[in-house]
Protein backbone atom coordinates (compact mmCIF):
# COMPACT_ATOMS: atom_id res chain seq x y z
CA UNK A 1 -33.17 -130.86 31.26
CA UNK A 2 -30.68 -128.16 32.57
CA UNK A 3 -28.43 -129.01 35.82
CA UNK A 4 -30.19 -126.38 38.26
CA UNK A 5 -33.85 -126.90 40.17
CA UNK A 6 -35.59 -125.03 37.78
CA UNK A 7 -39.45 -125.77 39.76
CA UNK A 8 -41.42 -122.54 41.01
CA UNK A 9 -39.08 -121.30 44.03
CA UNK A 10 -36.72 -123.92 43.97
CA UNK A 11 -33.69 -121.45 42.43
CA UNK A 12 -30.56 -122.23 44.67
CA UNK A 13 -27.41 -120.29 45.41
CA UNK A 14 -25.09 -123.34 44.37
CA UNK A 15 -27.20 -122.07 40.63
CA UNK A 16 -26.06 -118.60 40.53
CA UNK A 17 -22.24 -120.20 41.65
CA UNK A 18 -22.33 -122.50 38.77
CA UNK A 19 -24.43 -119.83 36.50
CA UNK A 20 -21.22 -117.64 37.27
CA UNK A 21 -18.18 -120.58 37.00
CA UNK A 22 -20.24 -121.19 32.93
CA UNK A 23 -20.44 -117.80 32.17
CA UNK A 24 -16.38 -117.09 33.32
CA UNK A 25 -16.07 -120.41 31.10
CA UNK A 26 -17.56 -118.84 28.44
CA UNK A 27 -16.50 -115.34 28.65
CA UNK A 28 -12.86 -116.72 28.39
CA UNK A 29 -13.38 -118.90 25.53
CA UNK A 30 -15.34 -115.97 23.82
CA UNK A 31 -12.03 -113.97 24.01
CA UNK A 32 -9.45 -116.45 22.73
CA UNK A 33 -12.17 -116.81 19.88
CA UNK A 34 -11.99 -112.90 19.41
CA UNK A 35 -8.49 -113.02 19.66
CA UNK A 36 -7.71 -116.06 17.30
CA UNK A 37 -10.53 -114.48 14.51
CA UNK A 38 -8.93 -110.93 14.64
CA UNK A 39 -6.02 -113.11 13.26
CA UNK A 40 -7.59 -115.12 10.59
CA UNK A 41 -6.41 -115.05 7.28
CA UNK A 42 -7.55 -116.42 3.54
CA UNK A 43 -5.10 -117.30 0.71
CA UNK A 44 -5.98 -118.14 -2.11
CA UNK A 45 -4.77 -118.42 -5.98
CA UNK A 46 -5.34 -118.22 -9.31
CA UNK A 47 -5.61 -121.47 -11.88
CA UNK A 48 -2.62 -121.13 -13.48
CA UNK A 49 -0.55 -119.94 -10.08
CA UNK A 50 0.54 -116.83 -11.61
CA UNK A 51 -1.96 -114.51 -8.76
CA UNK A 52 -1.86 -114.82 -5.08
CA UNK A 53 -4.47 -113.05 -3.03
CA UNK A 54 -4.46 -112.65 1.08
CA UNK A 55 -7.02 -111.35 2.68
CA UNK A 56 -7.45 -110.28 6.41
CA UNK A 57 -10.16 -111.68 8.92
CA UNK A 58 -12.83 -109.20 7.76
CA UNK A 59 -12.51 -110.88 4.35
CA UNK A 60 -10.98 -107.81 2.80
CA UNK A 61 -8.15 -107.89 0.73
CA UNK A 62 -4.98 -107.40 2.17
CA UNK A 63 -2.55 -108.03 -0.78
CA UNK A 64 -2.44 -109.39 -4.21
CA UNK A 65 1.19 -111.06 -5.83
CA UNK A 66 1.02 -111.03 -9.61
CA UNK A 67 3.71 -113.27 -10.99
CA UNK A 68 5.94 -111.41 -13.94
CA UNK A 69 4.55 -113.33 -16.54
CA UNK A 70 0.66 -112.16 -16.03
CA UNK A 71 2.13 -109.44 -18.18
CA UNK A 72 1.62 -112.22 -21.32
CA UNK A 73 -2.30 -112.48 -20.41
CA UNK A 74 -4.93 -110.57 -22.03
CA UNK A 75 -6.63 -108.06 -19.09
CA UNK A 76 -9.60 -110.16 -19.54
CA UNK A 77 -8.05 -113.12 -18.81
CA UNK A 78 -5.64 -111.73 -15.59
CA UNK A 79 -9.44 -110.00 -14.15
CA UNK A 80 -10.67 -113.37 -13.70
CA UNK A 81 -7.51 -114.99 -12.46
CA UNK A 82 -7.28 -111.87 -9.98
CA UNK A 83 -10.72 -112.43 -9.18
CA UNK A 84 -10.40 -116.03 -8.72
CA UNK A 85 -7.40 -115.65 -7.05
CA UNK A 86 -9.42 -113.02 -4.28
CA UNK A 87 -12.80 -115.28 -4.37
CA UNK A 88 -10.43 -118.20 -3.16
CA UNK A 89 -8.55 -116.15 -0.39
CA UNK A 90 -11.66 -115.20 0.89
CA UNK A 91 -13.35 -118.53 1.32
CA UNK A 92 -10.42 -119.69 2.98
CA UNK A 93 -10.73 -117.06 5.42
CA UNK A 94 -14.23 -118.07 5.72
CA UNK A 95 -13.75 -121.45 6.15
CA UNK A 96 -11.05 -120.87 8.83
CA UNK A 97 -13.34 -118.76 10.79
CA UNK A 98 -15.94 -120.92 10.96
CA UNK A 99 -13.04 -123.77 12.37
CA UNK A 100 -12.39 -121.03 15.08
CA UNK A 101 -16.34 -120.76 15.90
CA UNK A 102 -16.57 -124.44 15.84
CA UNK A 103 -13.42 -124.86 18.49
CA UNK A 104 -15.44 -122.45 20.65
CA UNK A 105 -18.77 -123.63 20.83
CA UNK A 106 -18.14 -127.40 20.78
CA UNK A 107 -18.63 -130.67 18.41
CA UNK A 108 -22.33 -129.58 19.36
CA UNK A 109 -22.72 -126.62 16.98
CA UNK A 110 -25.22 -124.93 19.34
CA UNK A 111 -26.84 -121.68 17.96
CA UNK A 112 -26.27 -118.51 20.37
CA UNK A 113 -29.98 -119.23 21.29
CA UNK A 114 -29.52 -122.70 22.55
CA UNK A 115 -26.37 -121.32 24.27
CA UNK A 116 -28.70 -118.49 26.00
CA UNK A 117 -31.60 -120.82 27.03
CA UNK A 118 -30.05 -122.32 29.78
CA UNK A 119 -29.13 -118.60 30.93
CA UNK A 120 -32.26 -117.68 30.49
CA UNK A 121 -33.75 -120.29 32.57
CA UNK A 122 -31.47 -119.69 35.86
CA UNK A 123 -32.25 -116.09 35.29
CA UNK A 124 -36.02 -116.89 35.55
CA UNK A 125 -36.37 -118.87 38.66
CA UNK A 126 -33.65 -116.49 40.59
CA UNK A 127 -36.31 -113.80 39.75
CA UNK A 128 -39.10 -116.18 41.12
CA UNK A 129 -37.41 -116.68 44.17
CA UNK A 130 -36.54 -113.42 44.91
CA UNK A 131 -39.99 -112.21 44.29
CA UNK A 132 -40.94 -114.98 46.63
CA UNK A 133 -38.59 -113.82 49.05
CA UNK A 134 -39.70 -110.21 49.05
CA UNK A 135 -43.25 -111.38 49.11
CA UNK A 136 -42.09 -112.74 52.27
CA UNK A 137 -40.32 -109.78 54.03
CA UNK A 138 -43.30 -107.83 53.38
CA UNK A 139 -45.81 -109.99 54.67
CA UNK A 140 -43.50 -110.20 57.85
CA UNK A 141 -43.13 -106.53 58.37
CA UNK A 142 -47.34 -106.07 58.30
CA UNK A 143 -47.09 -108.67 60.85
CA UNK A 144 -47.82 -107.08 64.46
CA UNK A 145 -45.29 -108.11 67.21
């Protein structure tokens, strides 16, 4: 299943070299991702145009542009176009950070779990073989000479 000798023992150094190469891989990637959402933002606008909402990559709002002529609106009428005008900005911002969690983890769509099982598995059979190992020294140092 996984690219590593994953049988009782059989953990290998050229494992932990690639282990380390992924998780550099993915440690970078994980930072242009942090860097690229910290950046993110939504826009969004009313029906009629006349309200413009931004909003920053934590989905709060950021600013709100109210065209002169909202003035002619009832306040009923301008509280939904602000809050349309917001609810739009914000699922833009959502739907852009899901793009930037997409580039990261690949056409795949992988959940952090299926990311970590692989991990998980190297992890395993190093600690196997290094039990195995000190199994050994032991047993060597009863020994008599």
């Amino acid at each position: 299943m996984f690219p590593f000798n994953s049988s009782p023992g059989g953990f290998r150094f050229e494992d932990l070299d690639r282990l380390v190469e992924d998780a550099e891989q993915v440690r970078y990637r994980a930072e242009v991702a942090r860097r690229e959402l910290d950046e993110v933002t939504g826009e969004g606008e009313s029906a009629n145009g006349r309200v413009r909402a931004r909003t920053g990559a934590a989905g709060l709002l950021l600013e709100v542009r109210l065209d002169p002529r909202v003035m002619e609106m009832g306040s009923q009428d301008l509280a939904e176009e602000v809050t349309l005008a917001v609810r739009r900005a914000q699922q833009d911002g959502d739907y852009k950070r899901e793009q930037v969690l997409r580039d990261v983890l690949g056409p795949s769509g992988l959940s952090t779990e299926e990311l970590t099982d692989p991990f998980k598995e190297i992890s395993d059979a190093f600690g196997r073989s290094m039990d195995e190992r000190e199994a050994r020294v032991r047993d060597v140092g009863r020994e008599p000479y």
